[in-house]
PDB file of N, CA and C in Angstrom:
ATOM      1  N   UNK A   1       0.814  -1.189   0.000  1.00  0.00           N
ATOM      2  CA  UNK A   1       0.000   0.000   0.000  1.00  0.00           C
ATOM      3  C   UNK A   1       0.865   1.264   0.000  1.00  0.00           C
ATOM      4  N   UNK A   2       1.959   1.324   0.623  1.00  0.00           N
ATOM      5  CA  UNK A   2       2.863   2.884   0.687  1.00  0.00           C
ATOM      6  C   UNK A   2       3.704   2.681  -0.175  1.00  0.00           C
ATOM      7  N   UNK A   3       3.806   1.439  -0.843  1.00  0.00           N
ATOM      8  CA  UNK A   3       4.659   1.769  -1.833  1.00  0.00           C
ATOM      9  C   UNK A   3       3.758   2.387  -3.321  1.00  0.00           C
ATOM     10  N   UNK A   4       2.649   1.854  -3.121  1.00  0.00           N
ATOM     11  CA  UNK A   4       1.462   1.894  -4.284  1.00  0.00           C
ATOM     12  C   UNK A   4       1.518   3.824  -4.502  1.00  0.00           C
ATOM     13  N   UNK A   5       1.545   4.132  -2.926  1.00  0.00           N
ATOM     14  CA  UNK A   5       1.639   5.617  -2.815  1.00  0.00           C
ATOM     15  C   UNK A   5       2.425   6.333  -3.931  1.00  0.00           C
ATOM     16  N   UNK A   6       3.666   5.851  -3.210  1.00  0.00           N
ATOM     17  CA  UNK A   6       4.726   6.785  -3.446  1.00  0.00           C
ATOM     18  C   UNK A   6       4.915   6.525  -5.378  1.00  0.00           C
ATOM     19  N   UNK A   7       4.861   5.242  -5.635  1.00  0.00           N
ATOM     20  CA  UNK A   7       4.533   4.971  -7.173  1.00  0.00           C
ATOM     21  C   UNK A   7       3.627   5.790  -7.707  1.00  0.00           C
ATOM     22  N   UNK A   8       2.195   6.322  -7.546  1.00  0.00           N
ATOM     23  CA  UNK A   8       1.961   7.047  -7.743  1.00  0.00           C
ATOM     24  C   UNK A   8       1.838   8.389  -7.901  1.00  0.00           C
ATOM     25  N   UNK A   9       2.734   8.844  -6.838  1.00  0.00           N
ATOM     26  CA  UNK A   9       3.720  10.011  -6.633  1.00  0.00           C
ATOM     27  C   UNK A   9       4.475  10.261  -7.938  1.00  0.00           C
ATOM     28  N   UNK A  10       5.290   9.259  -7.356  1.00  0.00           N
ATOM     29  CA  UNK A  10       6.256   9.378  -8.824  1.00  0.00           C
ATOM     30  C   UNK A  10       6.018   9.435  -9.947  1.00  0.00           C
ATOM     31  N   UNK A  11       4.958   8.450 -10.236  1.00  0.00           N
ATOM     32  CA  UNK A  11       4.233   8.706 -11.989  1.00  0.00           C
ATOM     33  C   UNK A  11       3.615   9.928 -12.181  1.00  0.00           C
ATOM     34  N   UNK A  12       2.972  10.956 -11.211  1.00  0.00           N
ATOM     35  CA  UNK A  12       2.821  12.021 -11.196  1.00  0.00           C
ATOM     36  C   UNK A  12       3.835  13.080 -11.561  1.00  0.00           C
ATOM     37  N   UNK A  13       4.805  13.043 -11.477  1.00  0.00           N
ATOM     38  CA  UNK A  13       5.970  13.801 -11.499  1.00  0.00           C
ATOM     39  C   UNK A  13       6.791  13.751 -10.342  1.00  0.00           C
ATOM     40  N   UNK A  14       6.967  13.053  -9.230  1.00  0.00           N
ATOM     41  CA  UNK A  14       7.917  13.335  -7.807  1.00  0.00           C
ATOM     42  C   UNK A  14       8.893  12.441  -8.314  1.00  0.00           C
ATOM     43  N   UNK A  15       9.570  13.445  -8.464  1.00  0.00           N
ATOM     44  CA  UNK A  15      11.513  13.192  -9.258  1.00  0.00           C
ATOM     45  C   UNK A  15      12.229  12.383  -7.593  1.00  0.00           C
ATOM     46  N   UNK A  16      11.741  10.742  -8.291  1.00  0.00           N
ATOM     47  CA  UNK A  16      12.962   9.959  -7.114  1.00  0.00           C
ATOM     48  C   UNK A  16      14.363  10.543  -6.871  1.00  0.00           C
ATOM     49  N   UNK A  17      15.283  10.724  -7.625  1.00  0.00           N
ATOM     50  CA  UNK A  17      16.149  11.540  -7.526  1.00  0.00           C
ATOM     51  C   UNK A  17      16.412  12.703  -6.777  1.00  0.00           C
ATOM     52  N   UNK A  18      15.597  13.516  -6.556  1.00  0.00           N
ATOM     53  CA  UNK A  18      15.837  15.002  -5.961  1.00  0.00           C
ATOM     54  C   UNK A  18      15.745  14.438  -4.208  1.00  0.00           C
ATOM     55  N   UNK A  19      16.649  15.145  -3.643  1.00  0.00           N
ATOM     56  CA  UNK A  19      16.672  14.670  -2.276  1.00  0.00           C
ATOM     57  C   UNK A  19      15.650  15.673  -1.354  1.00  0.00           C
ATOM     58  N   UNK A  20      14.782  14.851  -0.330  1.00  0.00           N
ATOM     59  CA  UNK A  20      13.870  15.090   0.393  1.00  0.00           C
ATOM     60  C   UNK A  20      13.329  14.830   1.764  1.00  0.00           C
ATOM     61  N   UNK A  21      12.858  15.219   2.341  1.00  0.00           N
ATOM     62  CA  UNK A  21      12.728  15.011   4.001  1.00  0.00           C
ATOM     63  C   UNK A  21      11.487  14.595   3.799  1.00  0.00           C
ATOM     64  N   UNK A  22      11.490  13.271   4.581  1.00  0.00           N
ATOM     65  CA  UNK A  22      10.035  13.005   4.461  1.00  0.00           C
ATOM     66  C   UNK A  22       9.612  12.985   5.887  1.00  0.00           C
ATOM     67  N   UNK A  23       8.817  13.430   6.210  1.00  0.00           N
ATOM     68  CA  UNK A  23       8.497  13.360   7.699  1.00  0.00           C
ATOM     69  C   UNK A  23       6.661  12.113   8.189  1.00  0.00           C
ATOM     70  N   UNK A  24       7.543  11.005   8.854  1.00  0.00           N
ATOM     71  CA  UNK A  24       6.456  10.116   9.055  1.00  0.00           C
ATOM     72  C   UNK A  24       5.971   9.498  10.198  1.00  0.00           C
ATOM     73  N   UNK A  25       5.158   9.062  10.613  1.00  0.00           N
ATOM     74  CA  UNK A  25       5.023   8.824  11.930  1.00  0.00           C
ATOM     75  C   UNK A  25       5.222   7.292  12.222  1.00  0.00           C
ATOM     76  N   UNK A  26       6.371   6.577  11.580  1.00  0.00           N
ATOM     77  CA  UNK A  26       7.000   5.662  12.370  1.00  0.00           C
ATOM     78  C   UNK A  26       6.941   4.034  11.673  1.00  0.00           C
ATOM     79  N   UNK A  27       6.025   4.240  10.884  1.00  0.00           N
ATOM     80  CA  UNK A  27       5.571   3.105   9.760  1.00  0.00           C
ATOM     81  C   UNK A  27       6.366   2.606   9.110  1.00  0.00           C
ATOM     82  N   UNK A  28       6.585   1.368   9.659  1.00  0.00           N
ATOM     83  CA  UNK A  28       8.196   0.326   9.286  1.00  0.00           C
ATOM     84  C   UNK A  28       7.660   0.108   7.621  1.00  0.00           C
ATOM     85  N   UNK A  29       6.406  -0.173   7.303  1.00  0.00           N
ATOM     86  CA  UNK A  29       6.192  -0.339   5.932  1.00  0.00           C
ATOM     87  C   UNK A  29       6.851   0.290   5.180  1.00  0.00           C
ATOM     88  N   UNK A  30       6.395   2.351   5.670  1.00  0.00           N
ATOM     89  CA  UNK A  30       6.345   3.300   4.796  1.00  0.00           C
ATOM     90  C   UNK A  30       8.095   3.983   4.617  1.00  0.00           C
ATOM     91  N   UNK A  31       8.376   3.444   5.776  1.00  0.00           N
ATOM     92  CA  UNK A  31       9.931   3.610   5.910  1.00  0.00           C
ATOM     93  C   UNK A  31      10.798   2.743   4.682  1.00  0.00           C
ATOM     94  N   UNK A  32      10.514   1.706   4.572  1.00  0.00           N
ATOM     95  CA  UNK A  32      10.854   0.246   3.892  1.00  0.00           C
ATOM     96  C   UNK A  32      10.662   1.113   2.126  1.00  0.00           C
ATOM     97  N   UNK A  33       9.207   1.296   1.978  1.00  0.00           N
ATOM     98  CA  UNK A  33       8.976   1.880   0.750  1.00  0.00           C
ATOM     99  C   UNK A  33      10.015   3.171   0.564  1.00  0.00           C
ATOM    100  N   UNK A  34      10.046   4.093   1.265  1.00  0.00           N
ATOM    101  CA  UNK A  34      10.763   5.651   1.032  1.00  0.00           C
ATOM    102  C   UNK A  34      12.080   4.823   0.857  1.00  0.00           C
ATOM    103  N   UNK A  35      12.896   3.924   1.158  1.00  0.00           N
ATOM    104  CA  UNK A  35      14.144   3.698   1.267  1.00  0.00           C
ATOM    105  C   UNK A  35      14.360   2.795  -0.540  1.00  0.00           C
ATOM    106  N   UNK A  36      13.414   2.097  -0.756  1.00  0.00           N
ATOM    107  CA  UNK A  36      13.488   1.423  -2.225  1.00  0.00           C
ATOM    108  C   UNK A  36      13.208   2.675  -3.288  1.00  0.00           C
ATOM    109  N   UNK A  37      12.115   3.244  -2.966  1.00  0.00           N
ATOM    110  CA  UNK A  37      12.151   4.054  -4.461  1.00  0.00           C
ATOM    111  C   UNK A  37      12.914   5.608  -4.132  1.00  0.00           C
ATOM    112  N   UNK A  38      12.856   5.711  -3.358  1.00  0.00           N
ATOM    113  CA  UNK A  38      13.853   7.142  -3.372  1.00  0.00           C
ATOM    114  C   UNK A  38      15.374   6.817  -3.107  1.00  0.00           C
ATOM    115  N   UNK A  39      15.842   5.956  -2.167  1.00  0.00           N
ATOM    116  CA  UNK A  39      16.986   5.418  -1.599  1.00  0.00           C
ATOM    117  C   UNK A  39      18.148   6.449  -1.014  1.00  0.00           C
ATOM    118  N   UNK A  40      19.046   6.585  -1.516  1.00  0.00           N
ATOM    119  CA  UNK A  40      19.665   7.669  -0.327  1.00  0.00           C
ATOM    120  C   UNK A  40      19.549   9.342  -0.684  1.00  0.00           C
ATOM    121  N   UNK A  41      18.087   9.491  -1.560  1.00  0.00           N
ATOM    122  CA  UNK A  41      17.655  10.696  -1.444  1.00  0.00           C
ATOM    123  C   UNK A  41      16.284  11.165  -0.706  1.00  0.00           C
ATOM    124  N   UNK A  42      16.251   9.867  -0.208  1.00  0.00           N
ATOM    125  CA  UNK A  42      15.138  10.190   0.927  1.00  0.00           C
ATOM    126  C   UNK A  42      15.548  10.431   2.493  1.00  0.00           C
ATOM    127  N   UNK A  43      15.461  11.314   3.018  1.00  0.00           N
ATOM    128  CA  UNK A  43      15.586  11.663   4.442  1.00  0.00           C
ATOM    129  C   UNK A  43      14.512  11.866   5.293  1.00  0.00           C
ATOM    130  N   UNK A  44      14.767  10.577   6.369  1.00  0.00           N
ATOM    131  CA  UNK A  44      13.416  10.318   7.095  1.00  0.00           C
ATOM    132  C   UNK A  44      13.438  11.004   8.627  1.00  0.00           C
ATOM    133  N   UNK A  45      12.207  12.150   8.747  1.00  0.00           N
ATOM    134  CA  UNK A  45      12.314  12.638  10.610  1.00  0.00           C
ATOM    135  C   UNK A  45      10.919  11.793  11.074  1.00  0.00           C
ATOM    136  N   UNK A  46      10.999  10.899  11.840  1.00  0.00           N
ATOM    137  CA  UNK A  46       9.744  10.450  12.821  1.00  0.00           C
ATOM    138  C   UNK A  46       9.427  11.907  13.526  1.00  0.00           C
ATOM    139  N   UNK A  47       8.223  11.371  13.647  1.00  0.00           N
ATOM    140  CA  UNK A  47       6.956  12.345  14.310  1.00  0.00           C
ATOM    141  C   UNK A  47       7.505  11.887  16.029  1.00  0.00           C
ATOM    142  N   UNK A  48       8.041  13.386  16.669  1.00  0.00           N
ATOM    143  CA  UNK A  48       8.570  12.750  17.877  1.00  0.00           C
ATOM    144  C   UNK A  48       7.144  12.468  18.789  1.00  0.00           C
ATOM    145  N   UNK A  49       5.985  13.003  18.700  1.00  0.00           N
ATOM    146  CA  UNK A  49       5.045  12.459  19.445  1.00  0.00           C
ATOM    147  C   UNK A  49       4.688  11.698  19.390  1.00  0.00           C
ATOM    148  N   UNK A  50       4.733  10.848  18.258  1.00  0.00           N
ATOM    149  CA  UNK A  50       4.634   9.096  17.437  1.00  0.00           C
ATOM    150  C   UNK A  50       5.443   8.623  18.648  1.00  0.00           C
ATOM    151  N   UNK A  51       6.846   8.800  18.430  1.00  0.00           N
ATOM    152  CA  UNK A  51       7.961   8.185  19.462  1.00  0.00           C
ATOM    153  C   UNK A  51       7.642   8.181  20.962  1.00  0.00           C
ATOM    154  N   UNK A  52       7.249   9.412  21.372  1.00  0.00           N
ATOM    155  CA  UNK A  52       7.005   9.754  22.605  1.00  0.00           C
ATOM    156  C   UNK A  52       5.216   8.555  22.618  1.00  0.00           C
ATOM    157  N   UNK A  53       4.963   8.806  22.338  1.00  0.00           N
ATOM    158  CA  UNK A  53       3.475   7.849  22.884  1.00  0.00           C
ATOM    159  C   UNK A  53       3.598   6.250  22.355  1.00  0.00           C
ATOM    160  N   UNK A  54       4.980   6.007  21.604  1.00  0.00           N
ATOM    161  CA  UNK A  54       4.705   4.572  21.378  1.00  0.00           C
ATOM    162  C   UNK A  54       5.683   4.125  22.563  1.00  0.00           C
ATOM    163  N   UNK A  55       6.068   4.478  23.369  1.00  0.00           N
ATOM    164  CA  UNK A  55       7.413   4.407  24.395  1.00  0.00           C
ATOM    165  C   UNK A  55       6.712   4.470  25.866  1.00  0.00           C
ATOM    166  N   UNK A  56       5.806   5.627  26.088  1.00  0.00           N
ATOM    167  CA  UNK A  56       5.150   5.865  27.017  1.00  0.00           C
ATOM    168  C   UNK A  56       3.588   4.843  26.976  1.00  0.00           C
ATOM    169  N   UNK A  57       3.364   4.355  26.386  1.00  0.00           N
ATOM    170  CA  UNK A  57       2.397   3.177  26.218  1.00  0.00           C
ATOM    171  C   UNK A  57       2.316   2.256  26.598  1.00  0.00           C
ATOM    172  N   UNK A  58       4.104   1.711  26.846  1.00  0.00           N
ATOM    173  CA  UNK A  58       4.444   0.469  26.860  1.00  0.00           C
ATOM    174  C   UNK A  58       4.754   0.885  28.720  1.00  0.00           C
ATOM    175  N   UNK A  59       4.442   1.855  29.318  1.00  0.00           N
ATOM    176  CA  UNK A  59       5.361   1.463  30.477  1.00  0.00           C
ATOM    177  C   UNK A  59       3.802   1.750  31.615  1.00  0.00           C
ATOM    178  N   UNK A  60       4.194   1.522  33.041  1.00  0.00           N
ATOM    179  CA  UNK A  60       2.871   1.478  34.006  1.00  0.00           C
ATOM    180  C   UNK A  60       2.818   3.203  33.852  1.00  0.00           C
ATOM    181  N   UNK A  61       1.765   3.712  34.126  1.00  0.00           N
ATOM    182  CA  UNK A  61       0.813   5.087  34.107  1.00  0.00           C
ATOM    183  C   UNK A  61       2.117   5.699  34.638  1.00  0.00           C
ATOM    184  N   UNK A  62       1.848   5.214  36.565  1.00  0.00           N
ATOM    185  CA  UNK A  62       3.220   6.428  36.844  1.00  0.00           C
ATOM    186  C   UNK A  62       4.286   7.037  36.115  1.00  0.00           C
ATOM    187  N   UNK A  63       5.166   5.693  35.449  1.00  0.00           N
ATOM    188  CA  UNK A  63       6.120   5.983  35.154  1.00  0.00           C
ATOM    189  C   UNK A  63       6.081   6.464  33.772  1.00  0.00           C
ATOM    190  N   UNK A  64       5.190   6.440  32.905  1.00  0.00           N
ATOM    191  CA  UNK A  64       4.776   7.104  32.240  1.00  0.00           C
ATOM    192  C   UNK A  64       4.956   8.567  31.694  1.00  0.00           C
ATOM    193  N   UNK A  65       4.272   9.305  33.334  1.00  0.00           N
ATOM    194  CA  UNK A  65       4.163  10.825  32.407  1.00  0.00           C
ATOM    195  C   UNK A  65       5.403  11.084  33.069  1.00  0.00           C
ATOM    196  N   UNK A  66       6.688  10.240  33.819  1.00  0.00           N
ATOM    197  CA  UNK A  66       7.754  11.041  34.167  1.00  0.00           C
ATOM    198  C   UNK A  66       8.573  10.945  32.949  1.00  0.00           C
ATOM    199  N   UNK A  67       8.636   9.916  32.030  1.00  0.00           N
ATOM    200  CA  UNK A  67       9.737   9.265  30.724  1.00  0.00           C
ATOM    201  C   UNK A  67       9.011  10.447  29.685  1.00  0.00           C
ATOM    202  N   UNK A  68       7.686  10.672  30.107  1.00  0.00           N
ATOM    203  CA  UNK A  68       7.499  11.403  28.303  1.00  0.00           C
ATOM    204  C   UNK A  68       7.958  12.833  28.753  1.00  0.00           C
ATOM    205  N   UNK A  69       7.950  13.713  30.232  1.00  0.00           N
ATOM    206  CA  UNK A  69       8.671  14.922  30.543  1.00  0.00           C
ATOM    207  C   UNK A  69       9.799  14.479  29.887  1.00  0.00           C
ATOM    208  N   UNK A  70      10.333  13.633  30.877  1.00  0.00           N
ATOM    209  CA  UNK A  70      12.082  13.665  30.289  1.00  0.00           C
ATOM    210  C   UNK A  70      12.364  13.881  28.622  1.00  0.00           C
ATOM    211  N   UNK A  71      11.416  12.648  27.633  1.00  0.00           N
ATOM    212  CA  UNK A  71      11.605  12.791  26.385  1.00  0.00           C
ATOM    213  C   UNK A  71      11.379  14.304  26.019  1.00  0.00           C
ATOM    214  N   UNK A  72      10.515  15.107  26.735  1.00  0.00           N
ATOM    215  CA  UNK A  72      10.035  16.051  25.596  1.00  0.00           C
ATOM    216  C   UNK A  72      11.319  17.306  25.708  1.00  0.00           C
ATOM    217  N   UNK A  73      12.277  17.205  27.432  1.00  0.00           N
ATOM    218  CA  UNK A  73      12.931  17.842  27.633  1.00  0.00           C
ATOM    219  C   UNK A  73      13.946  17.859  27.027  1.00  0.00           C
ATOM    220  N   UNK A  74      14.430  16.083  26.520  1.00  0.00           N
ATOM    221  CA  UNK A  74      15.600  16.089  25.930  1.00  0.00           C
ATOM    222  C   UNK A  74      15.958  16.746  24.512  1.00  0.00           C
ATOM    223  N   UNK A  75      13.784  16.274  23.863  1.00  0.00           N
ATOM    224  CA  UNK A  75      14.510  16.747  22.476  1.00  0.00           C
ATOM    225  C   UNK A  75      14.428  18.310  22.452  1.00  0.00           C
ATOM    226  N   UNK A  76      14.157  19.061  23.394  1.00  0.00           N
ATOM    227  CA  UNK A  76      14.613  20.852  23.483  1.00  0.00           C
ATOM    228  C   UNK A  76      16.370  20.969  23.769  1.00  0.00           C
ATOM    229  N   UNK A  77      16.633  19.958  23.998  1.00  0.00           N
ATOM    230  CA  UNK A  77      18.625  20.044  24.186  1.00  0.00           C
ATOM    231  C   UNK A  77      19.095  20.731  22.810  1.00  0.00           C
ATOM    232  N   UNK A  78      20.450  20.992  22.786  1.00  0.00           N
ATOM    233  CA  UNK A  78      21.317  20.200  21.694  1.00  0.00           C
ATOM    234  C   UNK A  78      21.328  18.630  21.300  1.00  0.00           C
ATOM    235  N   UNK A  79      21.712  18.394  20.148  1.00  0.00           N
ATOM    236  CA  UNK A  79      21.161  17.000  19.810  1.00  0.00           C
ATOM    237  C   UNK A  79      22.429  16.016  20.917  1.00  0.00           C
ATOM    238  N   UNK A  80      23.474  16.698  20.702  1.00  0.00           N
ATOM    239  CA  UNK A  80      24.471  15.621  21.515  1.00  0.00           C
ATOM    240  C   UNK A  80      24.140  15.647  22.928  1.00  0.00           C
ATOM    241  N   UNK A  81      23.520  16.888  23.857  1.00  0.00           N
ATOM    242  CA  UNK A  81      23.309  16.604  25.086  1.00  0.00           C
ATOM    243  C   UNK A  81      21.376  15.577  25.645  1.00  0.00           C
ATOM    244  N   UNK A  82      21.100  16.469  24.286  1.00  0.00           N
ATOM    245  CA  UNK A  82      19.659  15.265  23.785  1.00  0.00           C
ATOM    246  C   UNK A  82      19.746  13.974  23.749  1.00  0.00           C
ATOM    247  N   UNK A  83      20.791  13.428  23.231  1.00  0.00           N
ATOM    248  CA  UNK A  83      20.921  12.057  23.153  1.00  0.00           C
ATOM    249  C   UNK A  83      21.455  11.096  24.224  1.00  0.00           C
ATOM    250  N   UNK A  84      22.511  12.025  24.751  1.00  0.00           N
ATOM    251  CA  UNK A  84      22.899  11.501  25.964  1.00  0.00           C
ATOM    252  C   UNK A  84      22.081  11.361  27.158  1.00  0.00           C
ATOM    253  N   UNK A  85      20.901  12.401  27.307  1.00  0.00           N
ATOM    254  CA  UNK A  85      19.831  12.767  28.107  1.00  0.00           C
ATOM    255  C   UNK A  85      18.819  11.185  27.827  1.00  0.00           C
ATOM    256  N   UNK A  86      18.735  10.790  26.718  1.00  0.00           N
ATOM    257  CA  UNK A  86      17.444  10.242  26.555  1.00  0.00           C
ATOM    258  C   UNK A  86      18.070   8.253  26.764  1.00  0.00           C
ATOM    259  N   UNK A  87      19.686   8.618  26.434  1.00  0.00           N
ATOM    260  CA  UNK A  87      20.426   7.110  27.260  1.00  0.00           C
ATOM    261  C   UNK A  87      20.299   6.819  28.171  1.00  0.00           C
ATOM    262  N   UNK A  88      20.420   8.056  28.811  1.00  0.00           N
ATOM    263  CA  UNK A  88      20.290   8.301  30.389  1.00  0.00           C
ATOM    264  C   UNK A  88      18.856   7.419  30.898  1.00  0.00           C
ATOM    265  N   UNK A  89      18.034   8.046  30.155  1.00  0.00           N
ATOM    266  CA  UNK A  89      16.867   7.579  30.557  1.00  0.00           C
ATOM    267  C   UNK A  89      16.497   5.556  30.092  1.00  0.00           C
ATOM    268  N   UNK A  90      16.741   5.930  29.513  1.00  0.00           N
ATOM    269  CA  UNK A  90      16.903   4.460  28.434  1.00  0.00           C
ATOM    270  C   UNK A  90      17.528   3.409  29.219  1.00  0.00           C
ATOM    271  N   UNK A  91      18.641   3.504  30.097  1.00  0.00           N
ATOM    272  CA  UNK A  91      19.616   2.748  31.041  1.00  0.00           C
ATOM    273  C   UNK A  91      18.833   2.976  32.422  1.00  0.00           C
ATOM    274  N   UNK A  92      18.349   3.962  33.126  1.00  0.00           N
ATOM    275  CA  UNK A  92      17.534   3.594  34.267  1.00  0.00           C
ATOM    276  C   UNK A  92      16.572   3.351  33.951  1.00  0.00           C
ATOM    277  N   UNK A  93      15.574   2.814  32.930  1.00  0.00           N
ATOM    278  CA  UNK A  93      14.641   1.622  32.386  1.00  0.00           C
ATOM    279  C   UNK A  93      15.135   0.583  32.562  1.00  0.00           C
ATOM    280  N   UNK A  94      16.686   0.381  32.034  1.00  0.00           N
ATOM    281  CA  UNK A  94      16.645  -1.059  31.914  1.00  0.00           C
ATOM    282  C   UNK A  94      16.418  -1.502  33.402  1.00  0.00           C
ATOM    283  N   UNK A  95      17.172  -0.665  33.823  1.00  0.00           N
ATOM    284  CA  UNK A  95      17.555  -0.892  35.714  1.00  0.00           C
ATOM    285  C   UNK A  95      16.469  -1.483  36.272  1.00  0.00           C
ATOM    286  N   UNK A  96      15.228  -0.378  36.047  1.00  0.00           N
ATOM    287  CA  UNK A  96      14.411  -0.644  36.799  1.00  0.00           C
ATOM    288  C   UNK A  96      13.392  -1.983  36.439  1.00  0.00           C
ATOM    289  N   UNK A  97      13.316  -2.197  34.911  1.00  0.00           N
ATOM    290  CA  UNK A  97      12.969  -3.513  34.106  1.00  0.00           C
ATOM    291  C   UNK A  97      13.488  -4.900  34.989  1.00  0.00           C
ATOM    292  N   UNK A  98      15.105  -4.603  34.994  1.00  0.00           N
ATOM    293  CA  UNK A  98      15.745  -5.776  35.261  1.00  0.00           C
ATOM    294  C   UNK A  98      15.508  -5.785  37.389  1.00  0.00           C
ATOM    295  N   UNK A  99      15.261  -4.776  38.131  1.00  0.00           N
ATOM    296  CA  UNK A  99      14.650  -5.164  39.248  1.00  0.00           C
ATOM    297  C   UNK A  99      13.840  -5.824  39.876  1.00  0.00           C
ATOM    298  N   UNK A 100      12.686  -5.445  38.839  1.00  0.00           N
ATOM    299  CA  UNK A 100      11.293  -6.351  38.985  1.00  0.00           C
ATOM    300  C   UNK A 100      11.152  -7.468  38.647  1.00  0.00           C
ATOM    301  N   UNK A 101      10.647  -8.345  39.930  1.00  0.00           N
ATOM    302  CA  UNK A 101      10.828  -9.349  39.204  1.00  0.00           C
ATOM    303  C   UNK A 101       9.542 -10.663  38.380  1.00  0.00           C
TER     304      UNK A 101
END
């Protein structure tokens, strides 16, 4: 189906070639498709609220709205203190994952 898309895109006139940001909300399909017919002129940004609610979904309520503060704080960083911020967080998950038993 997203590839059916973007084929039709293209037969329209969307020049595979010309390099582009595609911005998507997380769709391993649609990801899969942008990477075959455009290939390394496609540039992909996830929808960080996609990220943020498929992350915060998976964990109990409490801990919840403290991981999606943290996420929303990190991505206002710089990207290098952003990233390190959101390891941070990522490693006292595991911690607390691997506590419970």
């Amino acid at each position: 189906m997203a590839k059916d898309l973007l084929t039709h895109l293209v037969e329209h006139g969307l020049s595979p070639e010309t390099s582009r940001l595609f911005v998507i909300d997380g769709s391993k399909a649609l990801r899969a498709a942008l990477e075959e017919m455009f290939g390394a002129a496609a540039f992909v940004q996830r929808l960080r609220t996609h990220k943020i609610r498929n992350v915060t979904e998976r964990l109990p309520k409490g801990l919840a709205a403290q991981v999606k503060s943290v996420m929303r704080a990190a991505y206002k960083l710089p990207e290098k203190e952003g990233k390190a911020r959101l390891r941070q967080q990522a490693s006292w998950l595991q911690t607390l994952r691997r506590a419970r038993p």
